[in-house]
N, C-alpha and C. Protein backbone atom coordinates (compact mmCIF):
# COMPACT_ATOMS: atom_id res chain seq x y z
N UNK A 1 -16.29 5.60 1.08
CA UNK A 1 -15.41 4.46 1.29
C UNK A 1 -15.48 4.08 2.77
N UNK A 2 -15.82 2.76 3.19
CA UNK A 2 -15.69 2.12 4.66
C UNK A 2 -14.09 1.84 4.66
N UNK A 3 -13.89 2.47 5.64
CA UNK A 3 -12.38 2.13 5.95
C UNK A 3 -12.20 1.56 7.72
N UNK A 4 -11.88 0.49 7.62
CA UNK A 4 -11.67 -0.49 8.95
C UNK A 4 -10.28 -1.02 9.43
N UNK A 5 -10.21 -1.06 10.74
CA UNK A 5 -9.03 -1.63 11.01
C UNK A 5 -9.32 -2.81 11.29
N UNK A 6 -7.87 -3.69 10.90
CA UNK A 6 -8.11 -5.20 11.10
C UNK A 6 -6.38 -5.93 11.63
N UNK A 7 -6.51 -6.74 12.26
CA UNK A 7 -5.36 -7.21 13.24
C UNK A 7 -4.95 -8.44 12.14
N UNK A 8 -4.09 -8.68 11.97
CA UNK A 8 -3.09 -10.18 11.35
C UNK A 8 -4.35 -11.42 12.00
N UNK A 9 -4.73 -11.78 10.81
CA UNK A 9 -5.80 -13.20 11.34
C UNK A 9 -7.19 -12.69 11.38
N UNK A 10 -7.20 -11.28 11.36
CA UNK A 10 -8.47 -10.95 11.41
C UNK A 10 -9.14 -11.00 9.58
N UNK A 11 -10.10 -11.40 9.59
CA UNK A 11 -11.23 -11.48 8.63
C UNK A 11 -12.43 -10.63 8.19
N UNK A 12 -12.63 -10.05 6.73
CA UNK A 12 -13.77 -9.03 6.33
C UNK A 12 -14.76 -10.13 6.22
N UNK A 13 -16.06 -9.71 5.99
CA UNK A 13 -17.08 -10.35 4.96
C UNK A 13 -17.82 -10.10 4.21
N UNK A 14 -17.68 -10.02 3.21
CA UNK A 14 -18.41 -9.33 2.19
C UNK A 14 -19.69 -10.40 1.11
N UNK A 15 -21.07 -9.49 1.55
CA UNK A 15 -22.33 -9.90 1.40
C UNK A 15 -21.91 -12.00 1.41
N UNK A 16 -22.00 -11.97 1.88
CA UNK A 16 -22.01 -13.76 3.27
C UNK A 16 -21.10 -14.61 2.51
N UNK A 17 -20.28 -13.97 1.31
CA UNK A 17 -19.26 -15.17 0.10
C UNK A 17 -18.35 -14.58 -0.38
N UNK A 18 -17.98 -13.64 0.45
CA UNK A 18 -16.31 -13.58 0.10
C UNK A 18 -15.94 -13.02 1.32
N UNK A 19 -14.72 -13.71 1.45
CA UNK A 19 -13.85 -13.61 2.91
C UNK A 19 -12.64 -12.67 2.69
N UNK A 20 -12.21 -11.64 3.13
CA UNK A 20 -10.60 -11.13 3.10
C UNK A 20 -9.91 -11.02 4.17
N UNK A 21 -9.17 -12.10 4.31
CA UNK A 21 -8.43 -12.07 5.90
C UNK A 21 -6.70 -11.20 5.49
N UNK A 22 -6.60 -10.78 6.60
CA UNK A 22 -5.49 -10.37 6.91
C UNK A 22 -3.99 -11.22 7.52
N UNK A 23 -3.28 -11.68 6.64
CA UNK A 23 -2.81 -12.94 6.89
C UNK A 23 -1.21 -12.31 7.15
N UNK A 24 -0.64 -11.26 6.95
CA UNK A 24 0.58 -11.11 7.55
C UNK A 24 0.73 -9.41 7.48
N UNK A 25 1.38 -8.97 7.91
CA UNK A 25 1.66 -7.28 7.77
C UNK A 25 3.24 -7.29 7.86
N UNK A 26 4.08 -6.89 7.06
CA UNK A 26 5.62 -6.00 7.06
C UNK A 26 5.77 -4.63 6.26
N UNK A 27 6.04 -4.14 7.51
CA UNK A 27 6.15 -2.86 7.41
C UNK A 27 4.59 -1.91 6.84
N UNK A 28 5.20 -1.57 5.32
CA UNK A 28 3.90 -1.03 4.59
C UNK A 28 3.05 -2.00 3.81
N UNK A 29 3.71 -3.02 3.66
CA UNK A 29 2.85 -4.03 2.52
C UNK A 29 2.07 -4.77 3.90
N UNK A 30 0.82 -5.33 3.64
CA UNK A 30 -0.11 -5.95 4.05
C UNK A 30 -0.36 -7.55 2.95
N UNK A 31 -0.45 -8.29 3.66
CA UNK A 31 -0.52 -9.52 2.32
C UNK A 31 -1.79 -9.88 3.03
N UNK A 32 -3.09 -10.22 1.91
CA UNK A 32 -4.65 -10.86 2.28
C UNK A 32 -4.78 -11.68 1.05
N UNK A 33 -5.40 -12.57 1.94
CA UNK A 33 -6.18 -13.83 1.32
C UNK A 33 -7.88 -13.59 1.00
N UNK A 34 -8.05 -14.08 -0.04
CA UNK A 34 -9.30 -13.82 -0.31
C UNK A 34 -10.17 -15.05 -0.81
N UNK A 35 -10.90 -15.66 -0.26
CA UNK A 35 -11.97 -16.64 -0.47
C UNK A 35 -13.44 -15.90 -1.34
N UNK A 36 -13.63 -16.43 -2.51
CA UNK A 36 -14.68 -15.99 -2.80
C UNK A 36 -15.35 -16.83 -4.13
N UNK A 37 -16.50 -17.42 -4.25
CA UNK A 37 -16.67 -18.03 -5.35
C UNK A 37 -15.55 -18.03 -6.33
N UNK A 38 -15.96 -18.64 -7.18
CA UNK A 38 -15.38 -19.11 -8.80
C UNK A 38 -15.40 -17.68 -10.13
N UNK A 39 -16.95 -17.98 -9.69
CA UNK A 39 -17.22 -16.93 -10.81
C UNK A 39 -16.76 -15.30 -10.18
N UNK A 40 -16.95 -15.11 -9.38
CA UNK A 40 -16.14 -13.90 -8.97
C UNK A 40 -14.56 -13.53 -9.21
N UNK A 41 -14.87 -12.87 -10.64
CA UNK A 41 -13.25 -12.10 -10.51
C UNK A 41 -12.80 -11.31 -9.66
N UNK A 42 -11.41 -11.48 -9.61
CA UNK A 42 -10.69 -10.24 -8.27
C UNK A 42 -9.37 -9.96 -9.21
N UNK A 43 -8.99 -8.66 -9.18
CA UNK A 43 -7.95 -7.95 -10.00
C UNK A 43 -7.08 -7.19 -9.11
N UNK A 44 -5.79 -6.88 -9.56
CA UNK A 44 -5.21 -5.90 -8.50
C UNK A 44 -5.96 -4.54 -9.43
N UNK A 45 -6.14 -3.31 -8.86
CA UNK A 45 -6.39 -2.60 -9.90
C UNK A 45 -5.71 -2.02 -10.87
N UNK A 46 -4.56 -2.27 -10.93
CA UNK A 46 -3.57 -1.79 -12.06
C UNK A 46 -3.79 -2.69 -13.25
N UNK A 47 -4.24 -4.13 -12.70
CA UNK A 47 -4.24 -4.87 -13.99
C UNK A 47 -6.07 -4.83 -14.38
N UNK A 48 -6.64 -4.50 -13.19
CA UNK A 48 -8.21 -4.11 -13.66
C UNK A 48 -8.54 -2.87 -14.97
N UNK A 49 -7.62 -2.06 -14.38
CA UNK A 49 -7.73 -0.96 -15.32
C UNK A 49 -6.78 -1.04 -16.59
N UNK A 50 -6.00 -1.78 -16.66
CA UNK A 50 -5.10 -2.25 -17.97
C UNK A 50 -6.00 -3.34 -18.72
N UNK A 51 -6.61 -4.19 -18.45
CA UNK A 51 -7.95 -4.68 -18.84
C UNK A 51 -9.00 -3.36 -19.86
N UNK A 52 -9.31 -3.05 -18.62
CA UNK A 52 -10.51 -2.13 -18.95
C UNK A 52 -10.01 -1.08 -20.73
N UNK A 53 -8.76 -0.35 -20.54
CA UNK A 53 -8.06 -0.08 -21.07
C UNK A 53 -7.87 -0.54 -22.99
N UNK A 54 -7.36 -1.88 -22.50
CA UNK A 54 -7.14 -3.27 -23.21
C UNK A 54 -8.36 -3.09 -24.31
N UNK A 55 -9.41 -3.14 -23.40
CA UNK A 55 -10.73 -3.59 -24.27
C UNK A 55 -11.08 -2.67 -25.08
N UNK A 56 -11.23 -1.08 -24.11
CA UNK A 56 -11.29 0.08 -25.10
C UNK A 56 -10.89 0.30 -26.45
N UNK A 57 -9.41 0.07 -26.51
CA UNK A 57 -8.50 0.17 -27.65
C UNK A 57 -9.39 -1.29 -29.03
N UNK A 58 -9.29 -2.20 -28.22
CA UNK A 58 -9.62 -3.45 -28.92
C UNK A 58 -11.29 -2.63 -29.63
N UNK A 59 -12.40 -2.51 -28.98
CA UNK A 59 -13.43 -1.78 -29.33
C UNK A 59 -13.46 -0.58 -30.42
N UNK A 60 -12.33 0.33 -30.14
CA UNK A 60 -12.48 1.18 -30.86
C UNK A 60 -11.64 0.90 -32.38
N UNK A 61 -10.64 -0.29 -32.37
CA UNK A 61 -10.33 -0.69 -33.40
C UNK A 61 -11.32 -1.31 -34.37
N UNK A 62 -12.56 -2.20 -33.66
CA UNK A 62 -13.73 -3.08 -34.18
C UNK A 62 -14.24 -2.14 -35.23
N UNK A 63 -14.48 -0.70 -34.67
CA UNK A 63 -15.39 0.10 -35.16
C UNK A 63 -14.47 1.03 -36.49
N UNK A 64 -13.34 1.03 -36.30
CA UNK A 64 -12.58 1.79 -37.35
C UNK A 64 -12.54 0.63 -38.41
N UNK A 65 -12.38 -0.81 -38.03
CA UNK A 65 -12.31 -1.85 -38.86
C UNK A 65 -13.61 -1.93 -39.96
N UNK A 66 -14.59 -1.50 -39.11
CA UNK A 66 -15.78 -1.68 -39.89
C UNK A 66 -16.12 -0.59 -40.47
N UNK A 67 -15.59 0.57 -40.47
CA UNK A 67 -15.34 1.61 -41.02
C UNK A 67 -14.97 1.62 -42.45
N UNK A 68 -13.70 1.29 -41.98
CA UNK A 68 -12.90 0.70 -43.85
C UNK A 68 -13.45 0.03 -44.28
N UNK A 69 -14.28 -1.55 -43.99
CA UNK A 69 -14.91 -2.16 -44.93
C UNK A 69 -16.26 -1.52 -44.99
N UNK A 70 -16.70 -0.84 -44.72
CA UNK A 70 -18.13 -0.46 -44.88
C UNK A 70 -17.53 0.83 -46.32
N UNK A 71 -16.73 2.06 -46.29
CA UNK A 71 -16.45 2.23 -46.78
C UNK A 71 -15.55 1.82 -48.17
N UNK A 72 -15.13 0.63 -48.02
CA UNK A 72 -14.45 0.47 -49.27
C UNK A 72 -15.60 -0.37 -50.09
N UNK A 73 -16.62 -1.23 -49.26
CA UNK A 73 -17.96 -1.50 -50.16
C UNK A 73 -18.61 -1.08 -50.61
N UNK A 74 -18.96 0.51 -50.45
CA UNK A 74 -19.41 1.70 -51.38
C UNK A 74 -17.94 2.06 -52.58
N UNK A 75 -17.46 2.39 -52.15
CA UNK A 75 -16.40 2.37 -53.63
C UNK A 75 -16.45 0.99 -54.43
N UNK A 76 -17.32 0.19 -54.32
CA UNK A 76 -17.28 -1.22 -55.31
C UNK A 76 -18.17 -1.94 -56.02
């Protein structure tokens, strides 16, 4: 992990199209702005991994789904 210090107003850059500036600091919270294409998603990671999560469950339902009908088409 690169870990950097950065001052209120100061700016990252990440590979030449996405910007993360440092736009206010209180106390422990830090608030940043982030410029970066369209197609680039950005997540906090709690909701990245509630996603990720999300899909798992959704996936492993697909496959139990097709389970039962694959099985109940041999009983028929």
């Amino acid at each position: 992990m690169l870990v950097l210090s950065r001052k209120k107003g100061e700016t990252l850059v990440i590979d030449e199209n996405i910007e993360i500036t440092v736009l206010a600091i209180d106390g422990e919270t830090v608030k940043l702005g982030i410029s970066a294409p369209k197609n680039v998603d950005i997540y906090r990671k709690e909701i990245f991994e509630a996603i990720q999560q999300s899909n798992q469950q959704a996936a492993m339902d697909v496959k139990q789904l097709s389970q039962f009908k694959q099985f109940h088409e041999k009983k028929d």
